[in-house]
N, C-alpha and C. Protein backbone atom coordinates (compact mmCIF):
# COMPACT_ATOMS: atom_id res chain seq x y z
N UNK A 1 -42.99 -47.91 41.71
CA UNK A 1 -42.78 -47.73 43.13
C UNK A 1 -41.52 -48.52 43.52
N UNK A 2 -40.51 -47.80 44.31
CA UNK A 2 -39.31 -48.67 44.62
C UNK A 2 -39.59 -49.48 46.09
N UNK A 3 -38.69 -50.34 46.17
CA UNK A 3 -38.97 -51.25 47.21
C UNK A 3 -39.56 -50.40 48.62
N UNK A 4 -38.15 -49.43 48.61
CA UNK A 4 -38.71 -48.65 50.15
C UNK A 4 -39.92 -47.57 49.80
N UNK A 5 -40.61 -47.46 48.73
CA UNK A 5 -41.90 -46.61 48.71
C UNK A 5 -42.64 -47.66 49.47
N UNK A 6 -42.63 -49.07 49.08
CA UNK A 6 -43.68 -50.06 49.33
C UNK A 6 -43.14 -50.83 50.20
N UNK A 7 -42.01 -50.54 51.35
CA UNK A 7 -41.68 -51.24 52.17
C UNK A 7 -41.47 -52.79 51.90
N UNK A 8 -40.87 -53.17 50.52
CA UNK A 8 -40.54 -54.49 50.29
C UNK A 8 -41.91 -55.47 49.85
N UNK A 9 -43.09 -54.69 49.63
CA UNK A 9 -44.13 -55.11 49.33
C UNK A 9 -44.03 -56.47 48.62
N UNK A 10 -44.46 -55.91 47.25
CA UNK A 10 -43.88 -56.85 45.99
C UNK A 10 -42.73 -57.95 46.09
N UNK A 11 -41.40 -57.64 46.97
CA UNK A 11 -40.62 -58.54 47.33
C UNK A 11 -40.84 -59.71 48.45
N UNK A 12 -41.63 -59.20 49.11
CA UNK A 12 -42.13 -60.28 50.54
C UNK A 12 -43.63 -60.89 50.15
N UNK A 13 -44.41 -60.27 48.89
CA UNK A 13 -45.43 -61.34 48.56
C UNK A 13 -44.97 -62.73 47.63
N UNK A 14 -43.52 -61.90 46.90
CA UNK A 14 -42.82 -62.97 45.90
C UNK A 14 -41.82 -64.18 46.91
N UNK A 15 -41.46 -63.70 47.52
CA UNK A 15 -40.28 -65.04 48.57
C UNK A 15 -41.71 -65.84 49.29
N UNK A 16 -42.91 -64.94 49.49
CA UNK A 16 -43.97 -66.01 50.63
C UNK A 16 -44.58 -67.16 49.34
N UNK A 17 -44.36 -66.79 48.46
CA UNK A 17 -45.15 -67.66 47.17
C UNK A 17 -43.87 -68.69 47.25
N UNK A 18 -42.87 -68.32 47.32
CA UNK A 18 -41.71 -69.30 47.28
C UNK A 18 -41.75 -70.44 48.45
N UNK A 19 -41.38 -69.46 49.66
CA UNK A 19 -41.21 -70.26 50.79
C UNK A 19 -42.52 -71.22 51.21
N UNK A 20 -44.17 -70.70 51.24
CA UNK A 20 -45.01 -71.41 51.01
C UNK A 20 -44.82 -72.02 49.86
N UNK A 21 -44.71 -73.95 50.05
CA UNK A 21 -44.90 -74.83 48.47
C UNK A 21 -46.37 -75.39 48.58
N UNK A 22 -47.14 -75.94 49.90
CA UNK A 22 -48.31 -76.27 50.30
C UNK A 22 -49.16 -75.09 49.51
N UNK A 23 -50.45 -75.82 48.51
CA UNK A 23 -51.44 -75.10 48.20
C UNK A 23 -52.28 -75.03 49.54
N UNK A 24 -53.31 -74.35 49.59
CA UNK A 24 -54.41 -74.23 50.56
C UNK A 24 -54.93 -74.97 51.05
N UNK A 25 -55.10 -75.99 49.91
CA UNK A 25 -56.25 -77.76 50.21
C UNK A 25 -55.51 -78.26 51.00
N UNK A 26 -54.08 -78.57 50.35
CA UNK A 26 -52.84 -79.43 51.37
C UNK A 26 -52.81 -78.49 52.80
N UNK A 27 -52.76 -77.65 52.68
CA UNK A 27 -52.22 -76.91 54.46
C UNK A 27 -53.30 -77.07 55.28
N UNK A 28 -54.82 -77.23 54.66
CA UNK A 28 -56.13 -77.53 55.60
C UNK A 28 -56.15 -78.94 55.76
N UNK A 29 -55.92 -79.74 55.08
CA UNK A 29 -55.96 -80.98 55.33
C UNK A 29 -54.90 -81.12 56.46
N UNK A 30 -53.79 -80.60 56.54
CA UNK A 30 -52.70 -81.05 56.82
C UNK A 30 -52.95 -80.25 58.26
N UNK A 31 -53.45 -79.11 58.88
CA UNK A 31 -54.20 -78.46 59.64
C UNK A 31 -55.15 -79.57 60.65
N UNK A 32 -55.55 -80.58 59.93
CA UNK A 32 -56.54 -81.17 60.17
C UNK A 32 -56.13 -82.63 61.13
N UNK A 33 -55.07 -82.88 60.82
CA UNK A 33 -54.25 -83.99 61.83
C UNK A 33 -53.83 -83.99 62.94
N UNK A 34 -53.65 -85.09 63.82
CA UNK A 34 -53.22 -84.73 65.13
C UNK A 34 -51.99 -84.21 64.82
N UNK A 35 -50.75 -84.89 63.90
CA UNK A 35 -49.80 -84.43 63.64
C UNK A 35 -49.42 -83.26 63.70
N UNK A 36 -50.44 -82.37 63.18
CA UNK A 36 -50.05 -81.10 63.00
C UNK A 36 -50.32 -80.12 64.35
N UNK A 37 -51.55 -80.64 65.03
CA UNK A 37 -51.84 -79.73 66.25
C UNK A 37 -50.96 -80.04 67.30
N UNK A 38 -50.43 -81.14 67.18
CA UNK A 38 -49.38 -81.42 68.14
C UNK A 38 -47.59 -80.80 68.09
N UNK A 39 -47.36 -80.60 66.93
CA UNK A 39 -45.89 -79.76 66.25
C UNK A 39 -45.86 -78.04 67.03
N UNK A 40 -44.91 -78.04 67.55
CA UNK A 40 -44.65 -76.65 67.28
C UNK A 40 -44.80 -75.91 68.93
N UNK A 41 -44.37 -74.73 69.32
CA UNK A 41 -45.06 -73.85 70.47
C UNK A 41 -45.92 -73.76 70.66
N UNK A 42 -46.66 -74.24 71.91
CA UNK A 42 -48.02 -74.12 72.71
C UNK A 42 -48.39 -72.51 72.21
N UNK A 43 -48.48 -72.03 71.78
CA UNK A 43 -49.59 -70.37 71.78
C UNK A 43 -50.30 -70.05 73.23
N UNK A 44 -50.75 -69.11 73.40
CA UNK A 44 -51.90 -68.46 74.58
C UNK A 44 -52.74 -69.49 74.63
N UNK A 45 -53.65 -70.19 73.61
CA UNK A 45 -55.03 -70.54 73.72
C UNK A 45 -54.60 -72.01 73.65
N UNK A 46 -53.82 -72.37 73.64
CA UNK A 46 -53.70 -74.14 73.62
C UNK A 46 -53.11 -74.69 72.41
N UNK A 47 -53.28 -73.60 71.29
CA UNK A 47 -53.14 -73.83 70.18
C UNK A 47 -51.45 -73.30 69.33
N UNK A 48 -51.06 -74.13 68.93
CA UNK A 48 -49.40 -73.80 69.01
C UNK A 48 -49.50 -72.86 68.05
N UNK A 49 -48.42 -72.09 68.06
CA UNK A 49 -48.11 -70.77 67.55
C UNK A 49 -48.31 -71.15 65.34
N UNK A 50 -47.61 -72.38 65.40
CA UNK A 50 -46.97 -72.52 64.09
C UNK A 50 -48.76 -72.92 63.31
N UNK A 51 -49.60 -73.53 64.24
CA UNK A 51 -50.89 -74.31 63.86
C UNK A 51 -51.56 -72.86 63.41
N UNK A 52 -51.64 -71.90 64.27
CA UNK A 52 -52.47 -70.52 63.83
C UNK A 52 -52.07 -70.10 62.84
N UNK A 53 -50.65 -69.74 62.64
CA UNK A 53 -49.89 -69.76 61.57
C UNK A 53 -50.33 -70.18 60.34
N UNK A 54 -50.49 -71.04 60.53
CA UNK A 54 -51.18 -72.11 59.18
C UNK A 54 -52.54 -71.93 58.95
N UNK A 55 -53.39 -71.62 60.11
CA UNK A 55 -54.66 -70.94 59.73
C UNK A 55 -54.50 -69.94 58.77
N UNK A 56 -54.25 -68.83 59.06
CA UNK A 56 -53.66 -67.46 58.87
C UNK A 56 -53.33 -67.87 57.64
N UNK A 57 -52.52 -68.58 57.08
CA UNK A 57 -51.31 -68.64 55.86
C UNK A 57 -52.89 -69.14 54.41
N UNK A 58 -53.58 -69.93 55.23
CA UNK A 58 -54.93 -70.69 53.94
C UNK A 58 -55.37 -69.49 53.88
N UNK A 59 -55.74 -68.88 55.16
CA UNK A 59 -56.24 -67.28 53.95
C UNK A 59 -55.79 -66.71 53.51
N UNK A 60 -54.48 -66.51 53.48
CA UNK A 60 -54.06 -65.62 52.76
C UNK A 60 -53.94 -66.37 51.51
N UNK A 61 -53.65 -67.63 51.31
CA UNK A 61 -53.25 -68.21 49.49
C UNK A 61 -54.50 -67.85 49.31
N UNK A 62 -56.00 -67.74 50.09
CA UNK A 62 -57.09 -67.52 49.19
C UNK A 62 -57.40 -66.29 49.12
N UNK A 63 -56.65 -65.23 49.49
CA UNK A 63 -56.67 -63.69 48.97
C UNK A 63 -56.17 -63.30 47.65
N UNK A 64 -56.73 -62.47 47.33
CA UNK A 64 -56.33 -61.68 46.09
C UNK A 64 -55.19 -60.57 46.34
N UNK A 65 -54.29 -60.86 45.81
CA UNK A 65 -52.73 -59.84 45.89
C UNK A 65 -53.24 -58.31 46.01
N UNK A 66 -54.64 -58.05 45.43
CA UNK A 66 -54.55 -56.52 45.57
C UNK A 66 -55.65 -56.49 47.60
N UNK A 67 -55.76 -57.52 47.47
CA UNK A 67 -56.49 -57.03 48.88
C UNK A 67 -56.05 -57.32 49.88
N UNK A 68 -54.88 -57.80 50.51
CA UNK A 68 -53.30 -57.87 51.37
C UNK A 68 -53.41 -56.63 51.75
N UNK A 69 -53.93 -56.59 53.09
CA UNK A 69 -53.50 -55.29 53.85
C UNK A 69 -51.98 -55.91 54.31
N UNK A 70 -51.39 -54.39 54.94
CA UNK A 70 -50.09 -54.19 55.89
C UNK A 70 -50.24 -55.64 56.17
N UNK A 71 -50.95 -56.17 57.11
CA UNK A 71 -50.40 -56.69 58.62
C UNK A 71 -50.54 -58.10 57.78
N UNK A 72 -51.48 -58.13 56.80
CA UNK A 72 -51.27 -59.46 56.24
C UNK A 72 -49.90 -59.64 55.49
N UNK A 73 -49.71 -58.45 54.80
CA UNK A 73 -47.68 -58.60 54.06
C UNK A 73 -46.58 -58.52 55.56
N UNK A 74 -47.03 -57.97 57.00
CA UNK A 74 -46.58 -58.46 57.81
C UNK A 74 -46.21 -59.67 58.30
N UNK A 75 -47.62 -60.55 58.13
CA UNK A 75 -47.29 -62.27 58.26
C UNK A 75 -46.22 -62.77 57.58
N UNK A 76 -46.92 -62.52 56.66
CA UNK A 76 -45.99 -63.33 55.52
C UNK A 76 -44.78 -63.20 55.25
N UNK A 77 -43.90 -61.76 55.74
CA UNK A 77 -42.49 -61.58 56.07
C UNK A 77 -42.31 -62.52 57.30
N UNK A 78 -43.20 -63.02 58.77
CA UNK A 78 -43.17 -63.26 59.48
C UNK A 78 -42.76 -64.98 58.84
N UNK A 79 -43.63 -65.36 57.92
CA UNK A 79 -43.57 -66.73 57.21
C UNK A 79 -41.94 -67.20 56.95
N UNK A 80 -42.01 -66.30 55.68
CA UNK A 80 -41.09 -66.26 55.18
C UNK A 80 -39.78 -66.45 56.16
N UNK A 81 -39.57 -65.50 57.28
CA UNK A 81 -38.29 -65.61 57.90
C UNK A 81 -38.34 -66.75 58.99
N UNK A 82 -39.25 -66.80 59.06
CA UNK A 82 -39.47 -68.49 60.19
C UNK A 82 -39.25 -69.61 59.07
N UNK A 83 -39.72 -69.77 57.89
CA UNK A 83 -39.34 -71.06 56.86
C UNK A 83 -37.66 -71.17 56.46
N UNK A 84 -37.29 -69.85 56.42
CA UNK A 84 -35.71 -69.57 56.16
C UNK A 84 -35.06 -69.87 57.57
N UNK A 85 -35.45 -69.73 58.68
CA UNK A 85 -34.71 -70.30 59.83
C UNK A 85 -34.45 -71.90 60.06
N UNK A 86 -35.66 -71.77 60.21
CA UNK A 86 -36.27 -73.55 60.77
C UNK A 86 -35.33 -74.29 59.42
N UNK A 87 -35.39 -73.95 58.32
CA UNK A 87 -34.87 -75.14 57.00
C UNK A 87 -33.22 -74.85 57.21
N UNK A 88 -32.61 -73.80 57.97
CA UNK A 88 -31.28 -73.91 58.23
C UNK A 88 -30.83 -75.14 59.14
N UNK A 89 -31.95 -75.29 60.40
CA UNK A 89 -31.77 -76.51 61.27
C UNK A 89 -32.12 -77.64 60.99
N UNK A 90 -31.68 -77.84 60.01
CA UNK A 90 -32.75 -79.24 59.17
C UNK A 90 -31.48 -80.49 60.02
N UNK A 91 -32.44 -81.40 60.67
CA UNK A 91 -31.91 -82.59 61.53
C UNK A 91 -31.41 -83.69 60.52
N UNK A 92 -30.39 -84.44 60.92
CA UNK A 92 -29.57 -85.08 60.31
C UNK A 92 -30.80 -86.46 60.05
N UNK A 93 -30.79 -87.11 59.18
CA UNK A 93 -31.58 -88.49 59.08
C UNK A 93 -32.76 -88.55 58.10
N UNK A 94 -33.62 -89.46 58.42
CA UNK A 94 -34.90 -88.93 57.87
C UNK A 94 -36.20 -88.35 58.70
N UNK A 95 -36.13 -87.34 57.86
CA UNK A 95 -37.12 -86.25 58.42
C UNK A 95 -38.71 -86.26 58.25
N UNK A 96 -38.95 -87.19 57.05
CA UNK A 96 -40.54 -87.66 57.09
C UNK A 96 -41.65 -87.49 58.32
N UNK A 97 -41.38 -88.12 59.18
CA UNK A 97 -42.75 -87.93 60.27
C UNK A 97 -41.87 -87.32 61.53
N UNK A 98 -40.26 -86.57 61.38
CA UNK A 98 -40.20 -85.51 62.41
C UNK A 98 -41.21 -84.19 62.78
N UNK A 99 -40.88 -83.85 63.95
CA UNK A 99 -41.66 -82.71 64.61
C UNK A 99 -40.89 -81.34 63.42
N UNK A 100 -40.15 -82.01 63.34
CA UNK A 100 -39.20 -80.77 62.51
C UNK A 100 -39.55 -80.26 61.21
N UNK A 101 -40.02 -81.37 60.24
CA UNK A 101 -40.94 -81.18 59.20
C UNK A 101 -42.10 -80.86 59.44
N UNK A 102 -42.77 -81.53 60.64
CA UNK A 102 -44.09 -81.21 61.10
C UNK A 102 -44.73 -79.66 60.87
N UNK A 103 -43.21 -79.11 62.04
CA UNK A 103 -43.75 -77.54 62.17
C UNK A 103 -43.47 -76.90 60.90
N UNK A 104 -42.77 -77.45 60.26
CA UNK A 104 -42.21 -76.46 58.86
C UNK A 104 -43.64 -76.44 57.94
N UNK A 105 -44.47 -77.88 57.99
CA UNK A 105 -45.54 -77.97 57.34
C UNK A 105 -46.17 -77.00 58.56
N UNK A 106 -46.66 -76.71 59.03
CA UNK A 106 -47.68 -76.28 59.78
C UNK A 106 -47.89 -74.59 59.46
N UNK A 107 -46.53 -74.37 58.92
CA UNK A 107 -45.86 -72.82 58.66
C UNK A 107 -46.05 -72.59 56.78
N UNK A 108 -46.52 -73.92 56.25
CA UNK A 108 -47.06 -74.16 54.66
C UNK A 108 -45.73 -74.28 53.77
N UNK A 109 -44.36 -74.85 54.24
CA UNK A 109 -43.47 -75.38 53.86
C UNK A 109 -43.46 -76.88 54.17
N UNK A 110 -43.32 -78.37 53.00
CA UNK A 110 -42.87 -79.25 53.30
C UNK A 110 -41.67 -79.43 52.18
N UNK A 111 -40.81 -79.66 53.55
CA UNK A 111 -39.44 -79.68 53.06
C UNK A 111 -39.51 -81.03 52.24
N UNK A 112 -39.99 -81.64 52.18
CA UNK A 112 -40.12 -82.81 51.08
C UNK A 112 -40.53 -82.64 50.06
N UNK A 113 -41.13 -81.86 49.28
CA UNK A 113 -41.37 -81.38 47.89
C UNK A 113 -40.38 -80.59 47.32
């Protein structure tokens, strides 16, 4: 199947394995801090955009590649091009306990690994 039979399928599950470095355990734990609920765009429900995100992202590392519907290889293009943005604006200094790493973790990228 070529890319455009599968709409970049195979290519956007391989860059989200990239751009996600956080296993599942790390992104729930890391889910689990004030740190993290506090990073990022408020969302509708209180809950910032990048934090759902990161919900969203633990299930999917615990899916099986053949059971990824559409909208889930949707996210994960969605991942992917938000981790490739945000790591272009990377702030001058150290970035350890910035909001800036924060949200990048929250999205299952830490730019420190």
């Amino acid at each position: 199947m070529s890319r455009t039979e599968d709409g970049g399928r195979k290519e956007t599950i391989e860059e989200f394995g990239s751009a996600v470095n956080m296993t599942s355990r790390d992104l729930k734990d890391w889910l689990a801090t004030d740190a993290s609920q506090s990073a990022g765009q408020p969302g509708g429900d209180g809950e910032s955009v990048g934090h759902a995100s990161g919900r969203r992202i633990v299930s999917l590392l615990e899916k099986k590649e053949s059971a990824l519907t559409d909208d889930d290889v949707a996210h994960m293009r969605k991942v992917v091009g938000y981790v490739h943005r945000h790591l272009a604006q990377r702030p001058d200094g150290d970035v350890t306990e910035s909001r800036w790493r924060h949200s990048l973790m929250n999205w299952g990228h830490d730019p420190l690994k």
